[in-house]
N, C-alpha and C. Protein backbone atom coordinates (compact mmCIF):
# COMPACT_ATOMS: atom_id res chain seq x y z
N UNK A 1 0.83 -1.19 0.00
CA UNK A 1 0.00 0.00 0.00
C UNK A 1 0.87 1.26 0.00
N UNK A 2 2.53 1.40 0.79
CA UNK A 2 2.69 2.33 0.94
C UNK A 2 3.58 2.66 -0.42
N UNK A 3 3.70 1.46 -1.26
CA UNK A 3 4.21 1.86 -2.69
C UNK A 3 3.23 2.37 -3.61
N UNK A 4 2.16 1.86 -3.44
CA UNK A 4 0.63 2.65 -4.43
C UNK A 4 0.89 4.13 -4.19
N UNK A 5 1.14 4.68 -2.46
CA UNK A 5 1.14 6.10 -2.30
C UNK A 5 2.13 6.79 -2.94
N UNK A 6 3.34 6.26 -2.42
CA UNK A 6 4.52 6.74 -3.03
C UNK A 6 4.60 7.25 -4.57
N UNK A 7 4.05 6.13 -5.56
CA UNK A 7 4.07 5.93 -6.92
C UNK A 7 2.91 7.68 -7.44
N UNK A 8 2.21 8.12 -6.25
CA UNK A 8 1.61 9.73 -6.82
C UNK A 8 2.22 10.15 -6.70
N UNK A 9 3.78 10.41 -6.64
CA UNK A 9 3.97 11.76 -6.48
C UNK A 9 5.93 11.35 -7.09
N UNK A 10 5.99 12.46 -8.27
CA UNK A 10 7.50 12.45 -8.56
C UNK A 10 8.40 11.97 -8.19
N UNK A 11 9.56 11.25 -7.75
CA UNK A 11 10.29 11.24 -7.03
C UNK A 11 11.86 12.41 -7.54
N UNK A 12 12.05 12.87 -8.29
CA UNK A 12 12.90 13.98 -7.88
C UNK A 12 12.05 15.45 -7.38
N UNK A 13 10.77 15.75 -8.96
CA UNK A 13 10.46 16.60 -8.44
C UNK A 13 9.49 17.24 -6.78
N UNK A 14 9.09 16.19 -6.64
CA UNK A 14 8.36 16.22 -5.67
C UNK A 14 9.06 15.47 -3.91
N UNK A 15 10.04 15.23 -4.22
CA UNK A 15 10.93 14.80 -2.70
C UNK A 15 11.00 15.39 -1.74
N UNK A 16 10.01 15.98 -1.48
CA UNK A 16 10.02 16.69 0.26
C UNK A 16 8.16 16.18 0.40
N UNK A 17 7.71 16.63 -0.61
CA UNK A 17 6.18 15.99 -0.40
C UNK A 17 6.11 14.16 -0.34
N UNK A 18 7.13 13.71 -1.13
CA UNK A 18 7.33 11.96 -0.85
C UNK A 18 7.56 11.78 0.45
N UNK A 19 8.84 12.45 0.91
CA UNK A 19 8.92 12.00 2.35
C UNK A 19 7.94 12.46 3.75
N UNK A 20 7.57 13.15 3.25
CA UNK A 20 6.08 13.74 4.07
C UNK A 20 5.16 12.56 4.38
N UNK A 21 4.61 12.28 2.94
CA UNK A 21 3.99 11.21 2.82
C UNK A 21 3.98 10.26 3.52
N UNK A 22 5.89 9.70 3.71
CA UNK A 22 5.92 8.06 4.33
C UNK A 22 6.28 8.51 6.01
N UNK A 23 6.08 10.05 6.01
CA UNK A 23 6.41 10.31 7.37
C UNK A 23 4.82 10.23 7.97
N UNK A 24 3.84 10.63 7.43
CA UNK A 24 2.38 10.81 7.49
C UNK A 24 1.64 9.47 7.55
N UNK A 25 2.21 8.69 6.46
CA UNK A 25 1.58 6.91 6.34
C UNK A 25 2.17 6.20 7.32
N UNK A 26 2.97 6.14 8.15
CA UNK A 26 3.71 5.56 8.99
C UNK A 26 3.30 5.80 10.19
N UNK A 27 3.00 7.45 10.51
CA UNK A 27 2.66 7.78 11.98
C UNK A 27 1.10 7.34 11.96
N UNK A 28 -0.01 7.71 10.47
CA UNK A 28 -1.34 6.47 11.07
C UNK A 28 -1.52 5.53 11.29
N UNK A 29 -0.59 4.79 10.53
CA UNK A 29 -0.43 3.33 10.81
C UNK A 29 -0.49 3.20 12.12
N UNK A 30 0.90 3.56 12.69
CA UNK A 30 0.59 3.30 13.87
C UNK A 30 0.14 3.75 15.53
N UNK A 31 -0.66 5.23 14.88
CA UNK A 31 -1.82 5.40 15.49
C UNK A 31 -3.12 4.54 15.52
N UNK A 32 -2.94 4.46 14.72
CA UNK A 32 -4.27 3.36 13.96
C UNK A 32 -3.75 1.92 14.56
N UNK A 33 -2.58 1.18 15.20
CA UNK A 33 -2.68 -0.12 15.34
C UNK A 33 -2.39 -0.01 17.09
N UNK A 34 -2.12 1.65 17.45
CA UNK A 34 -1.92 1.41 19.02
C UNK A 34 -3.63 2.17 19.31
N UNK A 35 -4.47 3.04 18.75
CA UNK A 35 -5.51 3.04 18.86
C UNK A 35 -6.38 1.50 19.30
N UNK A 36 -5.92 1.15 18.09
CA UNK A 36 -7.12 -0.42 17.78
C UNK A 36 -6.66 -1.73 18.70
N UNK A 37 -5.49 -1.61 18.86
CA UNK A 37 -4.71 -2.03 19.97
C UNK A 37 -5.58 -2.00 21.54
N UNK A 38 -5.71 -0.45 22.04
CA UNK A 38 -6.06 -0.32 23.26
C UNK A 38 -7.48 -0.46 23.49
N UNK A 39 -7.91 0.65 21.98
CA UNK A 39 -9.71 0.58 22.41
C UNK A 39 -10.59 -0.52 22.52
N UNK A 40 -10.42 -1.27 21.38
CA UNK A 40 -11.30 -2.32 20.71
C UNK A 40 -11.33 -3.44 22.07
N UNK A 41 -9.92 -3.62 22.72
CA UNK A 41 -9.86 -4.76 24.03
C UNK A 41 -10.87 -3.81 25.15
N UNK A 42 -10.75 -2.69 24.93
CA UNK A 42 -11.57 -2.18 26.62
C UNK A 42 -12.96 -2.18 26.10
N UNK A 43 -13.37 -1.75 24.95
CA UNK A 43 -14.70 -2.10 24.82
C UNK A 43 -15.57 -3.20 24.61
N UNK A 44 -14.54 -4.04 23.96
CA UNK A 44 -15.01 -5.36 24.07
C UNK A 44 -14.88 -6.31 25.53
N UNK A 45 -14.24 -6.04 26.01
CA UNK A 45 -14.70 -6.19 27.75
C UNK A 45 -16.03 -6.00 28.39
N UNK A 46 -16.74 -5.00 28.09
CA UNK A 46 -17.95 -4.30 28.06
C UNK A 46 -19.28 -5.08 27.50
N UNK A 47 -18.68 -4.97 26.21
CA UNK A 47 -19.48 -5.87 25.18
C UNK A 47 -18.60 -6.02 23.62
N UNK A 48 -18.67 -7.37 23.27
CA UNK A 48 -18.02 -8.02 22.52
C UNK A 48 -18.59 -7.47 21.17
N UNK A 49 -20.14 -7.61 21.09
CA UNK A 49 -20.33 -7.06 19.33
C UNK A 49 -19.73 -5.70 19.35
N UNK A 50 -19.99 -4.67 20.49
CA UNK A 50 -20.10 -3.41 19.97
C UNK A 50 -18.16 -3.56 19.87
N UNK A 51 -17.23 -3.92 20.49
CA UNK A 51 -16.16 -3.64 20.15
C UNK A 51 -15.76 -4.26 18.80
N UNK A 52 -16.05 -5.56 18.34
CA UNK A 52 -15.78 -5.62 16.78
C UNK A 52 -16.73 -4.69 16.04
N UNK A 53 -18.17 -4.34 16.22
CA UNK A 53 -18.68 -3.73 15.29
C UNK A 53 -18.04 -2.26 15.26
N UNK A 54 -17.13 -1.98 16.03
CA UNK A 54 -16.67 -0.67 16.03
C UNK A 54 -15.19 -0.62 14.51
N UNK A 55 -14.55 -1.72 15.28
CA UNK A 55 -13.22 -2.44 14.22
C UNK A 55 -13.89 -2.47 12.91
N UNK A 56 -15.21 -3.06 12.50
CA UNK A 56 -15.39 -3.45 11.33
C UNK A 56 -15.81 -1.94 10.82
N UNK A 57 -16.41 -1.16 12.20
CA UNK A 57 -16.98 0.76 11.38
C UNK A 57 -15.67 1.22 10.49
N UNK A 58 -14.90 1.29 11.37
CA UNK A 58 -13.20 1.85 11.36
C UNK A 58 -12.69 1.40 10.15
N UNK A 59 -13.04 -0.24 9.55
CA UNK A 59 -12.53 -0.47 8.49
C UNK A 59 -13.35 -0.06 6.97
N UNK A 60 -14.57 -0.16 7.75
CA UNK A 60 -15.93 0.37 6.41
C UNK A 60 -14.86 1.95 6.33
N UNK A 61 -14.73 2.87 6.81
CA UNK A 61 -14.73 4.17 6.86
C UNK A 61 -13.06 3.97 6.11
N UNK A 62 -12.29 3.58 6.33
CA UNK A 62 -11.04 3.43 5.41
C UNK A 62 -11.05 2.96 3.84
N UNK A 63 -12.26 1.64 3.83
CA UNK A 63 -12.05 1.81 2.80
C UNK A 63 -13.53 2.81 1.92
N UNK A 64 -13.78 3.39 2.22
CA UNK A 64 -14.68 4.44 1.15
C UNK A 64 -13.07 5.68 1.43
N UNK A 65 -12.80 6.02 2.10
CA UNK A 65 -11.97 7.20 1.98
C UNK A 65 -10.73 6.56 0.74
N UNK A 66 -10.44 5.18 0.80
CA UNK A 66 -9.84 4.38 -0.34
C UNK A 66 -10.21 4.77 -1.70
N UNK A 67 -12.09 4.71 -1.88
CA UNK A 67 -12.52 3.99 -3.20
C UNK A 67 -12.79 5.55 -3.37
N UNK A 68 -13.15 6.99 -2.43
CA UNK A 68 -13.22 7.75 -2.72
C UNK A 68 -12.38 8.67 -3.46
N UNK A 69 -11.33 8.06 -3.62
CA UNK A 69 -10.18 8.78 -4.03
C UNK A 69 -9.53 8.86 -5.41
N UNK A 70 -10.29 7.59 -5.57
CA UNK A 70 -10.10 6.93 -6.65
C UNK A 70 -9.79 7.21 -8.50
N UNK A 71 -10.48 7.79 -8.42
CA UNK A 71 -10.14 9.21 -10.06
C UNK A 71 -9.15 10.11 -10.01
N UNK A 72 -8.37 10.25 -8.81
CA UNK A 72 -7.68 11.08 -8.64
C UNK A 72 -6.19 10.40 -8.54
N UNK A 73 -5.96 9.03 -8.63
CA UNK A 73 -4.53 8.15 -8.07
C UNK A 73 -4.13 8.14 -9.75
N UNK A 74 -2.89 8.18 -9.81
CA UNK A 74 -1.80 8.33 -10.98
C UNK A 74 -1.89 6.74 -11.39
N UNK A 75 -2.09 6.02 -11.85
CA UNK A 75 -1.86 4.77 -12.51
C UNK A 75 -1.32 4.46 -13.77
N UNK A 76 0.08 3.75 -13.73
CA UNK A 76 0.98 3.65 -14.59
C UNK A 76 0.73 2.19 -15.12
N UNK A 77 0.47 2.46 -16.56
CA UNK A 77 0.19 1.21 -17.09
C UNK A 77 1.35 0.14 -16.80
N UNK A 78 1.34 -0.84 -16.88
CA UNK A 78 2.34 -2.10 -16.60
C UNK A 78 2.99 -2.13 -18.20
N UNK A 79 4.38 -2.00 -17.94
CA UNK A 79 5.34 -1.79 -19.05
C UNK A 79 5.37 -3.64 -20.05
N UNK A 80 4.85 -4.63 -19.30
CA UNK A 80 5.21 -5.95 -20.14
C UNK A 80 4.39 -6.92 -19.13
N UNK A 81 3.64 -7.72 -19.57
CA UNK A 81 3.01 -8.92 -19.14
C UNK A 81 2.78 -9.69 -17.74
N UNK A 82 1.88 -9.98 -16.95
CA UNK A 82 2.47 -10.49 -15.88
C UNK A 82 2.88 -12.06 -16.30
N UNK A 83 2.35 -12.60 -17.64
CA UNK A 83 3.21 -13.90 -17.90
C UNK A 83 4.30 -13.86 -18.68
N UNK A 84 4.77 -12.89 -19.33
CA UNK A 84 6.08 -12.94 -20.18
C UNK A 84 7.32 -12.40 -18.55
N UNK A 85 6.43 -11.85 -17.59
CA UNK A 85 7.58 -11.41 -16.32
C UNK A 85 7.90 -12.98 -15.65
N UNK A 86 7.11 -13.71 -15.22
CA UNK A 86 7.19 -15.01 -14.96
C UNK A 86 8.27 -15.58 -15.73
N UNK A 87 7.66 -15.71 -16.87
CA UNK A 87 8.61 -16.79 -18.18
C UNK A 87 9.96 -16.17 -18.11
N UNK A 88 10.23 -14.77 -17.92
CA UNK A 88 11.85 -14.53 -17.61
C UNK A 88 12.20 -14.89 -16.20
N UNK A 89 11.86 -14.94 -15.11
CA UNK A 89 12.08 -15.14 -14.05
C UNK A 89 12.58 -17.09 -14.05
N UNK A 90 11.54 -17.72 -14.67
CA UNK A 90 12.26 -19.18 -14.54
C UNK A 90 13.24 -19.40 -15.36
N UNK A 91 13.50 -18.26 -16.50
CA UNK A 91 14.29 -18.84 -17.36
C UNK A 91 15.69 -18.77 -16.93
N UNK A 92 15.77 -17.37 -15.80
CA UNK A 92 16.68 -16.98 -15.21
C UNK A 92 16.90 -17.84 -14.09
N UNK A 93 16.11 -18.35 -13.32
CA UNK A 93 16.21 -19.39 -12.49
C UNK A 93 16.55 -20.72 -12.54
N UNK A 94 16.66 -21.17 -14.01
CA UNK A 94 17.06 -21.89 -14.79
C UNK A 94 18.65 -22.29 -15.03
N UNK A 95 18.64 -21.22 -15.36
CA UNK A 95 20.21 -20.71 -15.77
C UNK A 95 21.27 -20.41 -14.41
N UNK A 96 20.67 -19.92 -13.43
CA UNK A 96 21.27 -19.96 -12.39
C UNK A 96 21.32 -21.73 -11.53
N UNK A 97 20.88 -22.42 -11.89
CA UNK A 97 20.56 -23.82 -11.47
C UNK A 97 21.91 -24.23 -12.28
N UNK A 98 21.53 -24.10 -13.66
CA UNK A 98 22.40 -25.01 -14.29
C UNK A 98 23.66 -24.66 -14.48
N UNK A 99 23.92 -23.28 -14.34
CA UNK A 99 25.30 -22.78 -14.15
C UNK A 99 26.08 -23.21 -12.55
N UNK A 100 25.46 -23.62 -11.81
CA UNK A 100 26.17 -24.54 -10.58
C UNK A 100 26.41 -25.85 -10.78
């Protein structure tokens, strides 16, 4: 995921907004896993649906802010095949076999 983000934005011209980025994707992360971490166990102590149905709100709400975004993400067509990338990979794996 944090290469999908990366891949919007230049990497010469835009290198202070890239590192922003993985400085920004990094600190929700793990807001987001010491949040979900603390809350979700104390409320589910309480009561068990409402603390997963809270986890599953949290995840509904990530992904629309995901799919909302969506017309707007840079997508770079794929330069060659995902089976002609394979077929070089064994051929190379091949060759490294039989060259030992």
């Amino acid at each position: 995921v944090n290469v999908f983000g990366a891949k919007q934005f230049h990497p010469v011209v835009q290198k202070s907004s890239l590192e922003e980025y993985f400085l920004n994707f990094y600190m929700c992360i793990n807001i987001g896993a010491l949040v979900g971490g603390i809350l979700v166990p104390f409320i589910a102590q309480h009561n068990v649906t409402i603390g997963y149905t809270f986890a599953t709100f949290a995840m509904f709400c990530s992904v629309l802010c995901f799919i909302s975004g969506t017309s707007r993400y840079v997508r770079l067509k794929p330069r060659r095949s995902l089976r002609s990338w394979f077929a070089s990979e064994d051929k190379n794996s091949l060759q490294i076999i039989s060259a030992e």
